[in-house]
Protein backbone atom coordinates (compact mmCIF):
# COMPACT_ATOMS: atom_id res chain seq x y z
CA UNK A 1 81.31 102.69 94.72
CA UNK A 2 80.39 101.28 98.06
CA UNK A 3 80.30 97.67 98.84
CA UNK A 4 82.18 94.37 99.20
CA UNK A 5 84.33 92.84 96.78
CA UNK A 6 86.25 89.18 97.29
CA UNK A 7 89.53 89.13 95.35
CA UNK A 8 91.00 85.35 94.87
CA UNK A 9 94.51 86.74 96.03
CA UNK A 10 97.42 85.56 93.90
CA UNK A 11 100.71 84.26 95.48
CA UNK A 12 103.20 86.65 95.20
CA UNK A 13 101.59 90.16 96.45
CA UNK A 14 101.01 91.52 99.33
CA UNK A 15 97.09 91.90 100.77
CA UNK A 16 98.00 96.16 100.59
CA UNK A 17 99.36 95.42 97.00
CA UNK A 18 95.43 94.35 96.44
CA UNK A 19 93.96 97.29 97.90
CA UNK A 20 95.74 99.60 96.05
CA UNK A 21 95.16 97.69 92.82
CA UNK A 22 91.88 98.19 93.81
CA UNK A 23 92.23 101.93 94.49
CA UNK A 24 93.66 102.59 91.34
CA UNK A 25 91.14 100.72 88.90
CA UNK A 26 88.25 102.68 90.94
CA UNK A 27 90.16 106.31 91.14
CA UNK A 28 88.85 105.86 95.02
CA UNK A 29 91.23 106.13 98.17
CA UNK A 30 88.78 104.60 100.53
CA UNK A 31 89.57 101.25 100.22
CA UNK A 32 90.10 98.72 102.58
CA UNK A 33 90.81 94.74 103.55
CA UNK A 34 89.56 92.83 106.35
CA UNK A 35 91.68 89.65 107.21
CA UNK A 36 95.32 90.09 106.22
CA UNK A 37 96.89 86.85 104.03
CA UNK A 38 100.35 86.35 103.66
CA UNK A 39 101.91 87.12 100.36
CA UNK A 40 102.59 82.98 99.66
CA UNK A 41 99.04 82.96 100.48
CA UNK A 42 96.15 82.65 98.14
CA UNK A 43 91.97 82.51 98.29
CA UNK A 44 89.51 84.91 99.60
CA UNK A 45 90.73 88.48 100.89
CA UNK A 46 87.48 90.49 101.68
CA UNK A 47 87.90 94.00 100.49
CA UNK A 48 85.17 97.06 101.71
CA UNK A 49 85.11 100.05 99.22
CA UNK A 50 83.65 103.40 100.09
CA UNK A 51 81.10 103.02 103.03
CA UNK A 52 81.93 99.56 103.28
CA UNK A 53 84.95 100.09 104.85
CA UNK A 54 82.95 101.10 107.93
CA UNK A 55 82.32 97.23 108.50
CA UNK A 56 86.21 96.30 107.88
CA UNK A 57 86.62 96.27 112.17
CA UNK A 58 83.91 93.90 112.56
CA UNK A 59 84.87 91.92 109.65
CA UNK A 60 87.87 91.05 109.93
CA UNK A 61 86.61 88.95 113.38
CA UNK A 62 85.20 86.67 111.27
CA UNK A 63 86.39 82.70 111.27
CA UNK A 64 88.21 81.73 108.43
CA UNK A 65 88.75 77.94 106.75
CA UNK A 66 91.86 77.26 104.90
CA UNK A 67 93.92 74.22 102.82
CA UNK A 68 97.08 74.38 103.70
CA UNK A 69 100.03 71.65 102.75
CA UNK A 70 102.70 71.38 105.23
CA UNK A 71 106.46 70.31 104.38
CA UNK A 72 107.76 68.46 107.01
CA UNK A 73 111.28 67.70 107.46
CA UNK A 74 112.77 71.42 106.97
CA UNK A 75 111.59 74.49 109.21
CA UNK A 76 112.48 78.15 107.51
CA UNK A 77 112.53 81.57 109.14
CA UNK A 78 109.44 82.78 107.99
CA UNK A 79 107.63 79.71 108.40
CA UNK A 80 106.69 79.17 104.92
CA UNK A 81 108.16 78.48 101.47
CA UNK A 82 110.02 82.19 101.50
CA UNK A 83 111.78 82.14 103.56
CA UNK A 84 115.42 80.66 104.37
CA UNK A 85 115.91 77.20 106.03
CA UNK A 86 116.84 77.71 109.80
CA UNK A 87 116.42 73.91 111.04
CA UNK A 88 115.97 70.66 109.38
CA UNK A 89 115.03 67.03 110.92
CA UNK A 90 114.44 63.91 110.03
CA UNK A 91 110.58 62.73 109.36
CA UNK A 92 109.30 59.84 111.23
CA UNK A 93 106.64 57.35 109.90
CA UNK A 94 103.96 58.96 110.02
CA UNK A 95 100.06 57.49 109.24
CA UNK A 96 96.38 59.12 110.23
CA UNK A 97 96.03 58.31 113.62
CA UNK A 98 99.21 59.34 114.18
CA UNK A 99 98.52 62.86 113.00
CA UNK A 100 95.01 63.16 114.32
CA UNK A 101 96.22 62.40 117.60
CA UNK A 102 98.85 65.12 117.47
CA UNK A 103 96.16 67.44 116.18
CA UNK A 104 93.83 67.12 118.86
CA UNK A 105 96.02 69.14 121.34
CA UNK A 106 95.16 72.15 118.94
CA UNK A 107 91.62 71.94 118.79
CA UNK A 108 90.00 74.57 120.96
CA UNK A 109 91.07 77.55 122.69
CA UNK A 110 94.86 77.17 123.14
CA UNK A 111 98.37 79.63 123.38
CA UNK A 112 99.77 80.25 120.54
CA UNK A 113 103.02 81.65 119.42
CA UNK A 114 103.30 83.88 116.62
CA UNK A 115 105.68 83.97 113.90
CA UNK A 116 108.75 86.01 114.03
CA UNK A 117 108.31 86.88 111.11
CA UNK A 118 104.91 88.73 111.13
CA UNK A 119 102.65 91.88 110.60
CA UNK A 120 101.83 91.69 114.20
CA UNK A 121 103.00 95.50 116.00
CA UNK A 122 105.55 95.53 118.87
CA UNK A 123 105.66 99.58 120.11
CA UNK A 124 104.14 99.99 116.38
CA UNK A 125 106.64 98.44 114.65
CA UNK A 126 105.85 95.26 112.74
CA UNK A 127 108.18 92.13 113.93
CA UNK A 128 108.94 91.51 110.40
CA UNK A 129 110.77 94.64 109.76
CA UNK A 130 112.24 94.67 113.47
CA UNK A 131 113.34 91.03 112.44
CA UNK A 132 114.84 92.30 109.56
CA UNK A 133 116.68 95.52 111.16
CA UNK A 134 118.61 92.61 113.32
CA UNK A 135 116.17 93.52 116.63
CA UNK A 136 115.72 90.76 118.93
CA UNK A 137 111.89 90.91 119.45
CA UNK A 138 109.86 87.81 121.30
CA UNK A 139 106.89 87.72 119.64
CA UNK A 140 104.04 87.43 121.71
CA UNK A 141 102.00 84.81 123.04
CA UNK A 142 98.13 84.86 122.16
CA UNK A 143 95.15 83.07 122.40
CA UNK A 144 93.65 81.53 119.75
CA UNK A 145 90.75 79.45 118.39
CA UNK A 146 91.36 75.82 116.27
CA UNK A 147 87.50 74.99 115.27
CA UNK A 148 88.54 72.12 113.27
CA UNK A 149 91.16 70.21 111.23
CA UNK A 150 90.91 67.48 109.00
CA UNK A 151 93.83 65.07 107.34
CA UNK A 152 93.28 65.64 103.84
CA UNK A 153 96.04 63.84 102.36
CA UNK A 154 99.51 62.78 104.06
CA UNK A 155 102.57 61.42 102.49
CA UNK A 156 106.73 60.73 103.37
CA UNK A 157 107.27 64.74 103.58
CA UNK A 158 104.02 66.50 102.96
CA UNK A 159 100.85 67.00 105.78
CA UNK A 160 97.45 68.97 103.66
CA UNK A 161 94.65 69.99 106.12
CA UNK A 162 91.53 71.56 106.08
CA UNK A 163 91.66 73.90 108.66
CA UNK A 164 88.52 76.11 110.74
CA UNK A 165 89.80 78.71 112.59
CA UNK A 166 88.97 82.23 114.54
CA UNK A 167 90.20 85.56 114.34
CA UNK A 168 93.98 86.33 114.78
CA UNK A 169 95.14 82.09 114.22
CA UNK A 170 98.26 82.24 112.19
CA UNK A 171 98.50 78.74 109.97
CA UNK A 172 102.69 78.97 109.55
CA UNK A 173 102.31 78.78 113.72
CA UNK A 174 100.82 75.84 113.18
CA UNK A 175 103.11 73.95 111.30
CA UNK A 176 105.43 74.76 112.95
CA UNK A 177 104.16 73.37 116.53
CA UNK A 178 102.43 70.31 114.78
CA UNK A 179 105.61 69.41 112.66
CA UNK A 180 107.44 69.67 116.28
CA UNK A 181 104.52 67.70 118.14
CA UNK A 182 104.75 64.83 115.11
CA UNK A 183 109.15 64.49 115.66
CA UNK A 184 110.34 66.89 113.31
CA UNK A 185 109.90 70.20 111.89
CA UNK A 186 107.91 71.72 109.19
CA UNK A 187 106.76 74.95 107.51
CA UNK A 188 104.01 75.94 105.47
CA UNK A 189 104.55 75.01 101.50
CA UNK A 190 101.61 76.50 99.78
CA UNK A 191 97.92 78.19 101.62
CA UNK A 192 94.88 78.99 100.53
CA UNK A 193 91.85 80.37 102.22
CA UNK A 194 88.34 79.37 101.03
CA UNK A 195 86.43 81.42 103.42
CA UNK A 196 86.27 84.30 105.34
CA UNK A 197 82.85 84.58 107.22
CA UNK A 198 80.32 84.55 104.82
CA UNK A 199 82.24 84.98 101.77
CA UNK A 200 83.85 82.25 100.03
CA UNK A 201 85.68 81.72 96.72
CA UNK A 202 82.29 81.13 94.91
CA UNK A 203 81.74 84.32 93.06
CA UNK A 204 85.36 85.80 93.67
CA UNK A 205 87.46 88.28 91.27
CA UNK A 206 90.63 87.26 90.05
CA UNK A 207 93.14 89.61 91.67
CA UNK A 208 94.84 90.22 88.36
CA UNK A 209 91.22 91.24 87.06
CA UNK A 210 90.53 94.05 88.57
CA UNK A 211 89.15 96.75 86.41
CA UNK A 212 86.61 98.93 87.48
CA UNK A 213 84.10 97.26 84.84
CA UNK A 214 85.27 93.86 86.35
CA UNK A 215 85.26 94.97 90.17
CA UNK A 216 81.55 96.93 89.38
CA UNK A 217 79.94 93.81 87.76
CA UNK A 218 81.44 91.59 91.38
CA UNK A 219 80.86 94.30 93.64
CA UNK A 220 78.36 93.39 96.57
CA UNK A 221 76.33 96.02 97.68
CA UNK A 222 76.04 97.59 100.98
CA UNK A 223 72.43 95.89 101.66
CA UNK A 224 74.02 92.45 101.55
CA UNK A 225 77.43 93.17 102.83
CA UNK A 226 75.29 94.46 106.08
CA UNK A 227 73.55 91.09 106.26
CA UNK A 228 75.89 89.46 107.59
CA UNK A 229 75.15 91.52 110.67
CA UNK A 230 72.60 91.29 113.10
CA UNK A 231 69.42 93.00 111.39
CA UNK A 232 67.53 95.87 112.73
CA UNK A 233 64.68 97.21 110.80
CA UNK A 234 63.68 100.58 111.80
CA UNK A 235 60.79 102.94 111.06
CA UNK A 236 60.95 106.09 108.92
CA UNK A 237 61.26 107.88 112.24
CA UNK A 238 63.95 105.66 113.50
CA UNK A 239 66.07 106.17 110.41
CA UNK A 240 65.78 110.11 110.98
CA UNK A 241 67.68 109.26 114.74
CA UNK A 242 70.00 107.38 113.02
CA UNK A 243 70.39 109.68 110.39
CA UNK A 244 71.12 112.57 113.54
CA UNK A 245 73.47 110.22 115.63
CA UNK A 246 70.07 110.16 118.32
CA UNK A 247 69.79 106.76 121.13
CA UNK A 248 67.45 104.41 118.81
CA UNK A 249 64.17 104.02 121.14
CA UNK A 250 62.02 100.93 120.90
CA UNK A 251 59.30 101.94 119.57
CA UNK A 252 60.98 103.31 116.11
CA UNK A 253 62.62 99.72 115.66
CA UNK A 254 60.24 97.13 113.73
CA UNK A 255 61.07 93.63 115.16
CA UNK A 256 62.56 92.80 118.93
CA UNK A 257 65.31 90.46 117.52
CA UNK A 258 68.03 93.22 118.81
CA UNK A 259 66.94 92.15 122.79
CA UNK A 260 68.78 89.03 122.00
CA UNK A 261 71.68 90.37 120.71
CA UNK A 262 75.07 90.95 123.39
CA UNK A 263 76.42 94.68 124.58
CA UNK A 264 79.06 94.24 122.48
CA UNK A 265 77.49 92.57 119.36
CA UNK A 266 76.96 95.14 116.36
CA UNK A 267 73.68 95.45 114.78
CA UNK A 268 72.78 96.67 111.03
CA UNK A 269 69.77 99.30 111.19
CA UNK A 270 67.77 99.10 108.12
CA UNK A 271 65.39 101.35 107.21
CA UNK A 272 61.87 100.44 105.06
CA UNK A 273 63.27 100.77 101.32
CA UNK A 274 65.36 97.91 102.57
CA UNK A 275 68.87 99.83 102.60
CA UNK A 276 71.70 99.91 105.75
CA UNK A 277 71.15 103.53 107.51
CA UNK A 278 74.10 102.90 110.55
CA UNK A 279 75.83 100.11 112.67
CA UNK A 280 74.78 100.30 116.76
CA UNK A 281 74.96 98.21 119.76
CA UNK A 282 72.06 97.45 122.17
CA UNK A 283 72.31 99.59 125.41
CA UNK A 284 70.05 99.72 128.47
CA UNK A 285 66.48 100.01 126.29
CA UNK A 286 67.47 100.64 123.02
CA UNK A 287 70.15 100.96 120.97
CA UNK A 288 73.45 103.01 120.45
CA UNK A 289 74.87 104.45 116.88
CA UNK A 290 78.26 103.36 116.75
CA UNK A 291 78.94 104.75 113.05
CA UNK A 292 76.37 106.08 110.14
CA UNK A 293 75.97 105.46 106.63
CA UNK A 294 76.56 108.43 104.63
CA UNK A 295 75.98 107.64 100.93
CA UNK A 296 72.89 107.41 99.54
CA UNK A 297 70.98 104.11 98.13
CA UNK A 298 71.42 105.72 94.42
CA UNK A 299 75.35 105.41 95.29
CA UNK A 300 75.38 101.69 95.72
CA UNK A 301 76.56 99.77 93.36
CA UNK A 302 73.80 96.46 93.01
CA UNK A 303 75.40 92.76 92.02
């Protein structure tokens, strides 16, 4: 099989505990995830299969949305429900404004702190499992991107938010620096993401449904999956240089949408029966094959 499949993760496992689920219901190794949730997390985990996987690096850049409810009052470890309490506080009265107004110092590019406890690598070792080996271990400093956040419901010791946000922003981070910008402290109770680029929860497998009849019958193919990308449609001619690895020339590639695209920006080549041939990038006067699709249309599995 080749293709996309979203999985509604269930609490309690692991994002690589999907995958292999995955693996093993297909009898397939090439499986992977783009956009790693926690396992207290729930919601949309985007999984490539076969020649999919080829699209998990640009993927995994997409934005993301979340709900997330926020206990305030008690900060843990791990910043979420897991792990063990490490501070607790006293919650002020809190109302709307008040929260918006702490909120707003988020919005927009900003430094951000990741969790201790994390899959992020330090000289290739996760901080999680240096955290739990008793290293000392700063973890880093990044930059990341707050889109949005709305107040969806607030009470004495509970914050729930609708949150849109890029590539690489951790959510427990969050609660913790809002809980400490709002008095107190806080970690995240319960998370769920809704959206991950273009996929959402409409249409989603169960993650403890995952049989291969279940997985084929949910299974986007590569044609869509690809879509999300920058189209280029390409000549018969153009999807033999593809085919060969050769510098795509202009006049093999059917429409001049590409000259708008960035240097770095990938772009899907298509070729006339309507199927993904390779990913590229524009350079100089034509384009670049970054990586090739190997199986054939009669491989893909349709929706």
């Amino acid at each position: 099989m080749n293709g996309i499949l979203v999985v509604d993760k269930p609490s309690g496992c692991t994002s690589h505990d999907v995958v292999q689920r995955v693996r093993w219901a297909l009898g397939q190794r090439s499986v992977g995830h783009a956009g790693t949730l926690d396992p207290l997390a729930t919601g949309v985990l985007v999984v490539a299969i076969g020649e999919a996987t080829k699209l998990v690096s640009y993927l995994q850049l997409d934005d993301k949305r979340y709900d997330v409810t926020i206990a305030l009052g008690t900060e843990t470890d791990s910043l979420d429900a897991d792990g063990e309490v490490v501070a607790t506080a006293d919650v002020p009265r809190l109302d709307r404004a008040a929260v918006d107004a702490a909120l707003q110092r988020f919005i927009g590019r900003h430094p951000q702190k990741a969790p201790d406890l994390s899959a992020i690598k330090v000289a290739g070792t996760p901080l999680h499992r240096r955290a739990r080996r008793g290293e000392q271990v700063a973890a880093p400093v990044r930059e990341v991107e707050l889109h949005e956040a709305k107040v969806a419901g607030l009470s004495e010791e509970r914050l729930r938010l609708h949150l849109h946000c890029g590539t690489g922003f951790f959510v427990r981070s969050l609660a913790r620096d809002l809980a400490r910008a709002l008095g107190t402290v806080g970690h995240v109770e319960s998370l769920r993401r809704t959206s991950s680029g273009a996929f959402t929860l409409d249409g989603a497998l169960a993650g403890d449904e995952l049989s291969r009849e279940a997985i084929a019958a949910r299974l986007i193919p590569m044609r869509k999956a690809c879509e999300v990308l920058r189209r280029v449609d390409l000549t018969e001619q153009g999807v033999e240089d593809a085919r060969h690895g050769r510098p795509i020339a202009p006049e093999v590639i059917v429409r001049a949408t590409w000259r708008d695209a960035s240097p770095g920006e990938p772009l899907a080549l298509f070729g006339p029966d309507g199927e993904p041939v390779a990913l590229g990038r524009r350079e100089d006067n034509g384009i670049r094959i970054v990586r090739g699709f190997t199986a054939p249309a009669s491989d893909v599995v349709s929706r």
